[in-house]
N, C-alpha and C. Protein backbone atom coordinates (compact mmCIF):
# COMPACT_ATOMS: atom_id res chain seq x y z
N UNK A 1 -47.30 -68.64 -101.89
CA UNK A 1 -46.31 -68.75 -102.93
C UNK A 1 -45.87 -70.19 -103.03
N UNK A 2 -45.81 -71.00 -104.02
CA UNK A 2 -45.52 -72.16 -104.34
C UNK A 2 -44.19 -72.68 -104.70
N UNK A 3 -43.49 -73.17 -103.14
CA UNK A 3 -42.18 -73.60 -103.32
C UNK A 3 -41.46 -73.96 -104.63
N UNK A 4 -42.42 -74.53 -105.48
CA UNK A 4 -41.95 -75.09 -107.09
C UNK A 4 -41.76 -74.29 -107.86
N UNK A 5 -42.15 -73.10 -107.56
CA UNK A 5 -42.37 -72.39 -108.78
C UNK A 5 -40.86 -71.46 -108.88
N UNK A 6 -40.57 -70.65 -109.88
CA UNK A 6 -39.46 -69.69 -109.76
C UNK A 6 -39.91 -68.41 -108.98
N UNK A 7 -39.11 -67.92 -108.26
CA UNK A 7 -39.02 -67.04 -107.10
C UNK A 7 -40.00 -65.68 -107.94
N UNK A 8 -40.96 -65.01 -107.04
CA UNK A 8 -41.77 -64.14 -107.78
C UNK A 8 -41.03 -62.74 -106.78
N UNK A 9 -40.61 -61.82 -106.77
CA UNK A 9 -40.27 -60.76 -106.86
C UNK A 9 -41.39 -59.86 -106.04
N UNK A 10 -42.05 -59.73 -107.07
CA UNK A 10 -43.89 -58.85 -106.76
C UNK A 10 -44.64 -59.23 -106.08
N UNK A 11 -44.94 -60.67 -106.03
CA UNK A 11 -45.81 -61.39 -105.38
C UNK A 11 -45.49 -61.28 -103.83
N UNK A 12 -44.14 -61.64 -103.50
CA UNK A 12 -43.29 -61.06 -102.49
C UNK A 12 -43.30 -59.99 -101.76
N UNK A 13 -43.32 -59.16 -102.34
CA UNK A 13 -43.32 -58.13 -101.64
C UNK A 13 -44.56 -57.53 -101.69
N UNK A 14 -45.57 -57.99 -102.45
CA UNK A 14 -47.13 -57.69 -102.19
C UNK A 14 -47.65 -58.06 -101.09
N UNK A 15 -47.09 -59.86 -100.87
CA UNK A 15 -47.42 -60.38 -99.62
C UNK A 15 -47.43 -59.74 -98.60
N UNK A 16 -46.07 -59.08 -97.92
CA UNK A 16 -45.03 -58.93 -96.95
C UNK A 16 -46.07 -57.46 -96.61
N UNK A 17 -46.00 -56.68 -97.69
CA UNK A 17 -46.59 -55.34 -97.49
C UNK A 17 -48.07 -55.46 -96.72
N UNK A 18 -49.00 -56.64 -97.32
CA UNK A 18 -50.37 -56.95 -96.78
C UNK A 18 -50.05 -57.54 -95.29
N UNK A 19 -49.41 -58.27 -94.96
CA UNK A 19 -48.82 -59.00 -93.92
C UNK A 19 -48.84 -58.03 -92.82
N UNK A 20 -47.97 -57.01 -93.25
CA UNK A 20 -47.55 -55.65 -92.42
C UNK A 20 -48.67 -54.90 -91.97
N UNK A 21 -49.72 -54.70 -92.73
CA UNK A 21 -50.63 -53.81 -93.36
C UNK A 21 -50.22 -52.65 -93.28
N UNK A 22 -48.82 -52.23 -94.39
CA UNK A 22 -48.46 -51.08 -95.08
C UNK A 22 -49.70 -51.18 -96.20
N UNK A 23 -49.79 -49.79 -96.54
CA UNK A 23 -50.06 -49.30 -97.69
C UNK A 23 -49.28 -49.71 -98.77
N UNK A 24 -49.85 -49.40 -100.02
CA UNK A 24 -48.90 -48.77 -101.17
C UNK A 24 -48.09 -47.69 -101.47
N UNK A 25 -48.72 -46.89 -100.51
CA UNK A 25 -48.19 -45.56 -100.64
C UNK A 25 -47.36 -45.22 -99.77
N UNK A 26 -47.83 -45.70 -98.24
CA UNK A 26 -46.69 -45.79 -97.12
C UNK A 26 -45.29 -46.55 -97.67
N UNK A 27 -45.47 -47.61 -98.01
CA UNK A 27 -44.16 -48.28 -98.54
C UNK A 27 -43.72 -47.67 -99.88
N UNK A 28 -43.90 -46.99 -100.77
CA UNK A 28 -43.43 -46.49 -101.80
C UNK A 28 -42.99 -45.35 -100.89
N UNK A 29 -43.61 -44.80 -100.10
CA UNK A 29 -43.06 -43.49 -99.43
C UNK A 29 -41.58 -43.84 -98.89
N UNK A 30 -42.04 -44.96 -97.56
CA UNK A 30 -40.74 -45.14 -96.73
C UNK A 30 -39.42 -45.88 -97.70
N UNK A 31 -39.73 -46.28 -98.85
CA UNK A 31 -38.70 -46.75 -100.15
C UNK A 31 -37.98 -45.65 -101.17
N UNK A 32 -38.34 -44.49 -100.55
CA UNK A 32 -37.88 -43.68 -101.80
C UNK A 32 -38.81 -43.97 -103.18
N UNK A 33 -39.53 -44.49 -103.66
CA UNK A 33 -40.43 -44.90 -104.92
C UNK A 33 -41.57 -43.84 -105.02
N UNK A 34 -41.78 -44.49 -106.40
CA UNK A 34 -43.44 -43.88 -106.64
C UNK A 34 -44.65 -44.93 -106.10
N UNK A 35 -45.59 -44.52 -105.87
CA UNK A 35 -46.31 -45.79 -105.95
C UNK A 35 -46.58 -46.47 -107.04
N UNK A 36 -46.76 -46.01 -108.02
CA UNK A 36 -46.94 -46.54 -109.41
C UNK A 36 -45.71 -47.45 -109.72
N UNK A 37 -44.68 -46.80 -109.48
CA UNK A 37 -42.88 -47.73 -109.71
C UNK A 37 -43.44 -49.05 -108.48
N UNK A 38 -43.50 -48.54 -107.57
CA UNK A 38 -44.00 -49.86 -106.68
C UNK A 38 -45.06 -50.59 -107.53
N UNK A 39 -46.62 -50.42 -107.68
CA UNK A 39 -47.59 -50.86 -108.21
C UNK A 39 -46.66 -51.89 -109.64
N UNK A 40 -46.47 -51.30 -110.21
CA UNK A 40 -45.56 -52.32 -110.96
C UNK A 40 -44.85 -53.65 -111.33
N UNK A 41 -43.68 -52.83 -109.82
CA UNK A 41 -42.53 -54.14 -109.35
C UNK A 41 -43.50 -55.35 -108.88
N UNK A 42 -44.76 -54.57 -108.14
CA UNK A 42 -45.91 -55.81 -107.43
C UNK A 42 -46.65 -57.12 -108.51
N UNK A 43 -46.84 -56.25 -109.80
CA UNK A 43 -47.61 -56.28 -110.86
C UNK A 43 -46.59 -57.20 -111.46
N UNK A 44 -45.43 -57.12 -111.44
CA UNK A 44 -44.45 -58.26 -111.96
C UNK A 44 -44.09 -57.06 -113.46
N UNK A 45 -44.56 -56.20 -113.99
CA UNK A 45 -44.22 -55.52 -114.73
C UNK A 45 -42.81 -54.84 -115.02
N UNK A 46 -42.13 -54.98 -113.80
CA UNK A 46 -40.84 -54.07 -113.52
C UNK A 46 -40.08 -54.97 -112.83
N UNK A 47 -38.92 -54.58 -112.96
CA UNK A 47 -38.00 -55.55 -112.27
C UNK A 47 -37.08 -54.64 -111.01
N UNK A 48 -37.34 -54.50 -109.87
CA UNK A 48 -36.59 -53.61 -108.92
C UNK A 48 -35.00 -53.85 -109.10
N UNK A 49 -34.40 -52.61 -108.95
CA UNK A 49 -32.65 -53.19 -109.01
C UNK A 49 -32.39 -53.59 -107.48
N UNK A 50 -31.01 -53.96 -107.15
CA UNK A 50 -31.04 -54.53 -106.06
C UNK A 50 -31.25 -53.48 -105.06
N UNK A 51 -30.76 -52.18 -105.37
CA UNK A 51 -30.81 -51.26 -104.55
C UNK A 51 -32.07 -50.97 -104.03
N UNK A 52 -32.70 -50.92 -105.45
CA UNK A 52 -34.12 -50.48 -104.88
C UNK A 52 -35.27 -51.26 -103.89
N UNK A 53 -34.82 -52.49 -104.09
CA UNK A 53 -35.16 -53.97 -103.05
C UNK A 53 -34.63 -53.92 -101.96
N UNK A 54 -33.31 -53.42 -101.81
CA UNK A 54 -32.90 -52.88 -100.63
C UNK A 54 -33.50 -52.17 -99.63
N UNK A 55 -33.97 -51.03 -100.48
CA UNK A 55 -34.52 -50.11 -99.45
C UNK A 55 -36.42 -50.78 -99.29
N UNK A 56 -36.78 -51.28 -100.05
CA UNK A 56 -38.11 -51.95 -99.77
C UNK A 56 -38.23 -52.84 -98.49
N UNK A 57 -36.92 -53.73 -99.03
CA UNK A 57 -37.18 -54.18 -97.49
C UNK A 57 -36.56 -53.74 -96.18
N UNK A 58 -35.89 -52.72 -96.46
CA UNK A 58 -35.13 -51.84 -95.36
C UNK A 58 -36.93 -51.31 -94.57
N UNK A 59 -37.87 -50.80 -95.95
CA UNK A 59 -39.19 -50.38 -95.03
C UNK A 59 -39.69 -51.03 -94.74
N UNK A 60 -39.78 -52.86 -95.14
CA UNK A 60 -40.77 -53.94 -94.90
C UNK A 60 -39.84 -54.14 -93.16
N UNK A 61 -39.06 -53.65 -92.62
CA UNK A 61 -38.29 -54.17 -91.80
C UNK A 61 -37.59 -55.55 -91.69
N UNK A 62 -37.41 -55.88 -92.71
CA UNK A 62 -36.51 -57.44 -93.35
C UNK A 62 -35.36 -57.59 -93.81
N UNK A 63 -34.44 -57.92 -93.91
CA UNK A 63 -33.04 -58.17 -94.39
C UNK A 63 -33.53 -58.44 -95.68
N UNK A 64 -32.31 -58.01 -96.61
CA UNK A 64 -32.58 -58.43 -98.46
C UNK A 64 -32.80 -60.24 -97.74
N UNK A 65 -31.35 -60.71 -96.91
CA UNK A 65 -31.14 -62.16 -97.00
C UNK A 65 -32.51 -62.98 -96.83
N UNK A 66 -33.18 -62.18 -95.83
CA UNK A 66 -34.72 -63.10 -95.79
C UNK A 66 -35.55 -62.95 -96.79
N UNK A 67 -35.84 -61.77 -97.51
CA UNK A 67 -36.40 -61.83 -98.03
C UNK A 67 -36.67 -63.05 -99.14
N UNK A 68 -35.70 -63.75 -99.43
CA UNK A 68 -35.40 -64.76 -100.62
C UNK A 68 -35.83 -65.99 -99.83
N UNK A 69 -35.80 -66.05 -98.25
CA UNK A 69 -36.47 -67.04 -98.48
C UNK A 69 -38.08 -67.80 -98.63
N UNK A 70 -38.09 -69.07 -98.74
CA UNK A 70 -39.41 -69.06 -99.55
C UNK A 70 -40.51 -69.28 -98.02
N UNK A 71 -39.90 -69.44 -96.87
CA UNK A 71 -40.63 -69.49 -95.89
C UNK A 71 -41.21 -68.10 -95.01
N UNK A 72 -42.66 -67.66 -96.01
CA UNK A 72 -42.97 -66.43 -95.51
C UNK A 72 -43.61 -66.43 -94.20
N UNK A 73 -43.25 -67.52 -93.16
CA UNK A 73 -44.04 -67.86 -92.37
C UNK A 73 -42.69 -67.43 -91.06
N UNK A 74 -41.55 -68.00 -91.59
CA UNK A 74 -40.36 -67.75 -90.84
C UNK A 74 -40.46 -65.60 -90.71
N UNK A 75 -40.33 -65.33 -91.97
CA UNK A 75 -40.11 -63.85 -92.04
C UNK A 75 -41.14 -63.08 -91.09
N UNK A 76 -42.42 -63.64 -90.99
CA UNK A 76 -43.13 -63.20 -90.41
C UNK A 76 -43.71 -63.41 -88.65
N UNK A 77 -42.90 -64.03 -88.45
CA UNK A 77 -42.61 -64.68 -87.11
C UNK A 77 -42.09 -63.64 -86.21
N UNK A 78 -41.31 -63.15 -86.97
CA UNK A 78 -39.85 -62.42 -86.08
C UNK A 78 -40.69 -61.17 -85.55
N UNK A 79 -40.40 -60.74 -84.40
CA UNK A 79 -40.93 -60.04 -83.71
C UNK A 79 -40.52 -58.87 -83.68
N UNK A 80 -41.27 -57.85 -83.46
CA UNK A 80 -40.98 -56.37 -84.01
C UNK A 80 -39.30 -55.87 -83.05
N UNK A 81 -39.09 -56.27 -82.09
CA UNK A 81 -37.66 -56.31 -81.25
C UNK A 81 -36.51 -57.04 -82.32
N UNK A 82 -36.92 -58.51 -82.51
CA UNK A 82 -36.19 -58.95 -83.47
C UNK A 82 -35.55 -57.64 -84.79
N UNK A 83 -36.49 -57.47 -85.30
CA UNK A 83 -36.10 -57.18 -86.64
C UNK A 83 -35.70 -55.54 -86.82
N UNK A 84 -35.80 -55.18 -85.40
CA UNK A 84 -35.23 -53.43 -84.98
C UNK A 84 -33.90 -53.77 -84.77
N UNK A 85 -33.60 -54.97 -83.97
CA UNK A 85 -32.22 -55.34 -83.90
C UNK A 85 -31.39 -55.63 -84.80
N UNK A 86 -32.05 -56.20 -85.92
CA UNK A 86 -31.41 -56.35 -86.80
C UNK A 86 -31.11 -55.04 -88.05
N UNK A 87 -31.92 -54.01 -88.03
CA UNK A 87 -31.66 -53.16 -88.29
C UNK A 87 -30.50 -52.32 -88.38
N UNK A 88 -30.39 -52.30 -86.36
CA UNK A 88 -30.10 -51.47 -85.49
C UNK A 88 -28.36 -52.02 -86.35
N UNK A 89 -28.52 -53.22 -86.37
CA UNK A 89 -26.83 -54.07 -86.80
C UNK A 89 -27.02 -53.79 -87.90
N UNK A 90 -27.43 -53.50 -88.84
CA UNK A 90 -27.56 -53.48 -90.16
C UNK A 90 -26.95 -52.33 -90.45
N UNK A 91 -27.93 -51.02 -89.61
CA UNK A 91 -27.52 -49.53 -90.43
C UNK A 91 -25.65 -49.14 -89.49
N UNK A 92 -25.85 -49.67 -88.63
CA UNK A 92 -24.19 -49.51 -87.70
C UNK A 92 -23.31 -50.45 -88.27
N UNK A 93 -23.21 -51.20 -89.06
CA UNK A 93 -22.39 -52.19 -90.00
C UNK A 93 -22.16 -51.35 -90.88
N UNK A 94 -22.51 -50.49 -91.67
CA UNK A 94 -22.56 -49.93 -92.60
C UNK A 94 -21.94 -48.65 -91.81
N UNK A 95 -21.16 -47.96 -91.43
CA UNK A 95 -20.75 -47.02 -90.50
C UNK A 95 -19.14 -47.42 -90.98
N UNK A 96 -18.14 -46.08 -90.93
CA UNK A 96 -16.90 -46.52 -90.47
C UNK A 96 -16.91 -46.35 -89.26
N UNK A 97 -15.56 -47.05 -88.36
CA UNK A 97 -14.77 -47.04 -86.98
C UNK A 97 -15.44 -45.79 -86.30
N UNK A 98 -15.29 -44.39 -87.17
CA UNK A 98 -15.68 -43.22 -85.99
C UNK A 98 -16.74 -43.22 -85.98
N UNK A 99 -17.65 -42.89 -86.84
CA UNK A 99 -18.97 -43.11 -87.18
C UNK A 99 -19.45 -44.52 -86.26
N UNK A 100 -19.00 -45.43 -85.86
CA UNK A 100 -19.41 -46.99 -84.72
C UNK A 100 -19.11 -45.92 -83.25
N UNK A 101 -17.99 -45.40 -83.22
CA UNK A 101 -17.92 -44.60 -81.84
C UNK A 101 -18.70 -43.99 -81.40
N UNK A 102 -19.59 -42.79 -82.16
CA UNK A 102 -20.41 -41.96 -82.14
C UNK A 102 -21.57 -42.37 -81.75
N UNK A 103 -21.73 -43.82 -82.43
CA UNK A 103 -23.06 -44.08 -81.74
C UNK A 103 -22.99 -45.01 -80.68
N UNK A 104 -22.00 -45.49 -80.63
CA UNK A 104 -22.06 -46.19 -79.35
C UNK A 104 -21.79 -45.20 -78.49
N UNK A 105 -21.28 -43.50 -78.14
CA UNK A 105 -21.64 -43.01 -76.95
C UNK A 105 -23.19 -42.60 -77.21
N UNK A 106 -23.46 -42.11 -78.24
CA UNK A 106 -25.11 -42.04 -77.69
C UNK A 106 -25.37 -42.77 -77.16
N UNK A 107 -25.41 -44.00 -77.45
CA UNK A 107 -26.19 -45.42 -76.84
C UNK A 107 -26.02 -45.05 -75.23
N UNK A 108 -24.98 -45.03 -75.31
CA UNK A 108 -24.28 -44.93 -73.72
C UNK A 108 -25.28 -44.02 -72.70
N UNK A 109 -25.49 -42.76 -73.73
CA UNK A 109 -25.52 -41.79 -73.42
C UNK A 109 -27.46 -41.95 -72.77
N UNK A 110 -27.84 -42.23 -73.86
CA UNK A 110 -29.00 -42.42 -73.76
C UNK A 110 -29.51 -43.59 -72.71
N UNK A 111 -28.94 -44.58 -72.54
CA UNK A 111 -28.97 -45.61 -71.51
C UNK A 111 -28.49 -44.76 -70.07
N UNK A 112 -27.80 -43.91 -70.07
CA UNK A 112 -27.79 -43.43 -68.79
C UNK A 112 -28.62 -42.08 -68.62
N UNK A 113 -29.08 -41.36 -69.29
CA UNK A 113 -30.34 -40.53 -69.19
C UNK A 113 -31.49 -41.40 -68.61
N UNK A 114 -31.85 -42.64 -69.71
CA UNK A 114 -32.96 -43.30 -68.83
C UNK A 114 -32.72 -43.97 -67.52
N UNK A 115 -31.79 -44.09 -67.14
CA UNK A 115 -31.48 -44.96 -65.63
C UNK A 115 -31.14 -46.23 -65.86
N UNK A 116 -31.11 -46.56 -67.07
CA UNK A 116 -30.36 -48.37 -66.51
C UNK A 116 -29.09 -48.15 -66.53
């Protein structure tokens, strides 16, 4: 993708998906989409809303914030631990107060089932 150019959308997330080696269909699956609605957004034909970019890269395992940037070399660096973690903060950010409790005793819970 050519730093000069205006930000491509499709191209983007065509990359990221080959990168991965998702499917079309796996990632339209794990996105809520069609593949064809995907095939599209790729195709530059369609324009994803933010939501729906959301959850694309919720399956590409990427933050929306990285996604924008133009260093697909950075995005792809990050290591499969990395970007579970960031998840892991992502979908528990999005939680109220009780809902943060709940899973922090699983956590608990589960950390002391396995022995650490």
């Amino acid at each position: 993708m050519d730093n000069n150019s205006n930000f491509n959308v499709g191209e983007k997330i065509h990359t990221l998906r080959i990168q991965k080696g998702i499917s079309q269909e796996e990632l339209a699956l794990q996105a809520e989409i069609t593949p064809a609605y995907l095939g599209l957004i790729e195709r530059n034909k369609k324009n994803p809303t933010v939501k729906i970019l959301a959850k694309i890269c919720d399956a590409l395992n990427i933050k929306l914030s990285d996604f924008f940037s133009t260093d697909i070399e950075v995005i792809a660096a990050k290591t499969e631990t990395d970007l579970l973690t960031e998840q892991i903060v992502y979908h528990i950010s999005r939680c109220n107060e009780t809902e943060m409790k709940t899973m922090l005793t699983i956590i608990k819970n589960v950390m002391k089932f396995k022995g650490s």
